[in-house]
C-alpha atoms as a PDB file:
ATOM      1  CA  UNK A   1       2.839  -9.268  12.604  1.00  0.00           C
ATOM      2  CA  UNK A   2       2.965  -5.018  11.499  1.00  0.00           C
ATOM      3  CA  UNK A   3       4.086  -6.157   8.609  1.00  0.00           C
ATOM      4  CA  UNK A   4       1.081  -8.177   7.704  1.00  0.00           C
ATOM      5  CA  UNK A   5      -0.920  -5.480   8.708  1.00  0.00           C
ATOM      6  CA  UNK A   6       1.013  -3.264   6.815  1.00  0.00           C
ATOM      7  CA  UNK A   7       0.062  -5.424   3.422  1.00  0.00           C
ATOM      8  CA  UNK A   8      -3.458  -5.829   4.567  1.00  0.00           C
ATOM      9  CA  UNK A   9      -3.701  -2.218   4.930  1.00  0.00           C
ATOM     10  CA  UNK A  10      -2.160  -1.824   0.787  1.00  0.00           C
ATOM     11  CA  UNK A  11      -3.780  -4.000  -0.291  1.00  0.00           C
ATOM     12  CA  UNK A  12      -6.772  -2.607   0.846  1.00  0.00           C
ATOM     13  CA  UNK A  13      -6.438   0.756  -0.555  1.00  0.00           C
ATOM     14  CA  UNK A  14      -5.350  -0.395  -3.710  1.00  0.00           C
ATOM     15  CA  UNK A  15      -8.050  -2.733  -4.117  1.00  0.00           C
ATOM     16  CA  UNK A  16     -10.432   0.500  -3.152  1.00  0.00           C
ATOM     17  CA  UNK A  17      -9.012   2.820  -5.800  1.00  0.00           C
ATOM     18  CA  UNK A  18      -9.133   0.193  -8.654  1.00  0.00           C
ATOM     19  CA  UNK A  19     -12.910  -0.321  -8.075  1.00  0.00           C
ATOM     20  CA  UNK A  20     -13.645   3.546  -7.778  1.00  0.00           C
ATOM     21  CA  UNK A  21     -11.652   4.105 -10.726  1.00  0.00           C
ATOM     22  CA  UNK A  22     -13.263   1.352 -13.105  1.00  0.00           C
ATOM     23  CA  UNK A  23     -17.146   1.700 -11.648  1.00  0.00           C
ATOM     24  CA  UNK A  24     -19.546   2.087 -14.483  1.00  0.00           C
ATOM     25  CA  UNK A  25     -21.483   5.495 -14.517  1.00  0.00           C
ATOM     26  CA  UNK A  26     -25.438   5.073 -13.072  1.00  0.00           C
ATOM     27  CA  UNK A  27     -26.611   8.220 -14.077  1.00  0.00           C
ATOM     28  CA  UNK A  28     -29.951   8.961 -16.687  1.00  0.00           C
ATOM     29  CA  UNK A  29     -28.027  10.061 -19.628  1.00  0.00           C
ATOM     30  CA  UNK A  30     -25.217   7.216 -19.261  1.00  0.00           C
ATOM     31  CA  UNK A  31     -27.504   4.811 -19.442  1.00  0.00           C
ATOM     32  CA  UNK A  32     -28.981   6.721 -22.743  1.00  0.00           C
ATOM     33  CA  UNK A  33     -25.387   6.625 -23.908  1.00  0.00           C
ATOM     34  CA  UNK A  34     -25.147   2.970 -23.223  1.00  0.00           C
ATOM     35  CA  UNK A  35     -28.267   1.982 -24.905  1.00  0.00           C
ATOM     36  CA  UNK A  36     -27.319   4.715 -28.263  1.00  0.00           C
ATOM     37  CA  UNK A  37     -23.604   2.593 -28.068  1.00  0.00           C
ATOM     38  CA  UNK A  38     -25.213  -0.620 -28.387  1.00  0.00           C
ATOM     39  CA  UNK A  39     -28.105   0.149 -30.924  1.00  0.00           C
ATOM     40  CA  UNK A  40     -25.166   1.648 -33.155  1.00  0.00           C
ATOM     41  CA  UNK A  41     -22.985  -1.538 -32.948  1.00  0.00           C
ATOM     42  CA  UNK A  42     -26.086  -3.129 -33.909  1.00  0.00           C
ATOM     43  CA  UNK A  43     -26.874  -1.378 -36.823  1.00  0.00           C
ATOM     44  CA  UNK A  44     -26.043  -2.873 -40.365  1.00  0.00           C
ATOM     45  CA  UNK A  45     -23.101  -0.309 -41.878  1.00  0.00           C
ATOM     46  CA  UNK A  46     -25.077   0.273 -45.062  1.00  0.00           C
ATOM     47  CA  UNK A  47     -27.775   0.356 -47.007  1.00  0.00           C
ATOM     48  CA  UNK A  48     -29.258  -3.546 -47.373  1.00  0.00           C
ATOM     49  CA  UNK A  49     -27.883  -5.154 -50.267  1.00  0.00           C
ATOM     50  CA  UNK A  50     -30.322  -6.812 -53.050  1.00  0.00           C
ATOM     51  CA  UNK A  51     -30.205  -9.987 -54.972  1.00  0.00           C
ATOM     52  CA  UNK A  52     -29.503  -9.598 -58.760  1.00  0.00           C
ATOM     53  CA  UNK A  53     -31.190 -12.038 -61.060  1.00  0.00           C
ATOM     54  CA  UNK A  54     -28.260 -13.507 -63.179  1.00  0.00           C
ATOM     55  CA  UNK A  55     -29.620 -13.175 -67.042  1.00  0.00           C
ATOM     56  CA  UNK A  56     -28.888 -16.259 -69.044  1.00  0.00           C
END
């Protein structure tokens, strides 16, 4: 029966540091950052591209 507990016990703390480690920031200026990030993946890479008229 310890050693159940004993597994319980790692798994718990393991479980804990996983989630602090890989939480999201909450702060003002990450969400800023988040926002920028997405608006830039967004964004077309250049300038637009025009249709040419084909002479003939």
């Amino acid at each position: 029966m310890e050693f159940l507990g004993l597994a319980l016990g790692v798994i718990i703390v393991g479980v804990t540091i996983v989630m602090i480690r890989n939480r999201r920031p909450r702060g003002l200026q990450a969400g800023i950052d988040e926002f920028a990030a997405r608006r830039d993946a967004l964004a077309p890479d250049g300038p637009p591209r025009t249709r040419s008229r084909r002479a003939g």
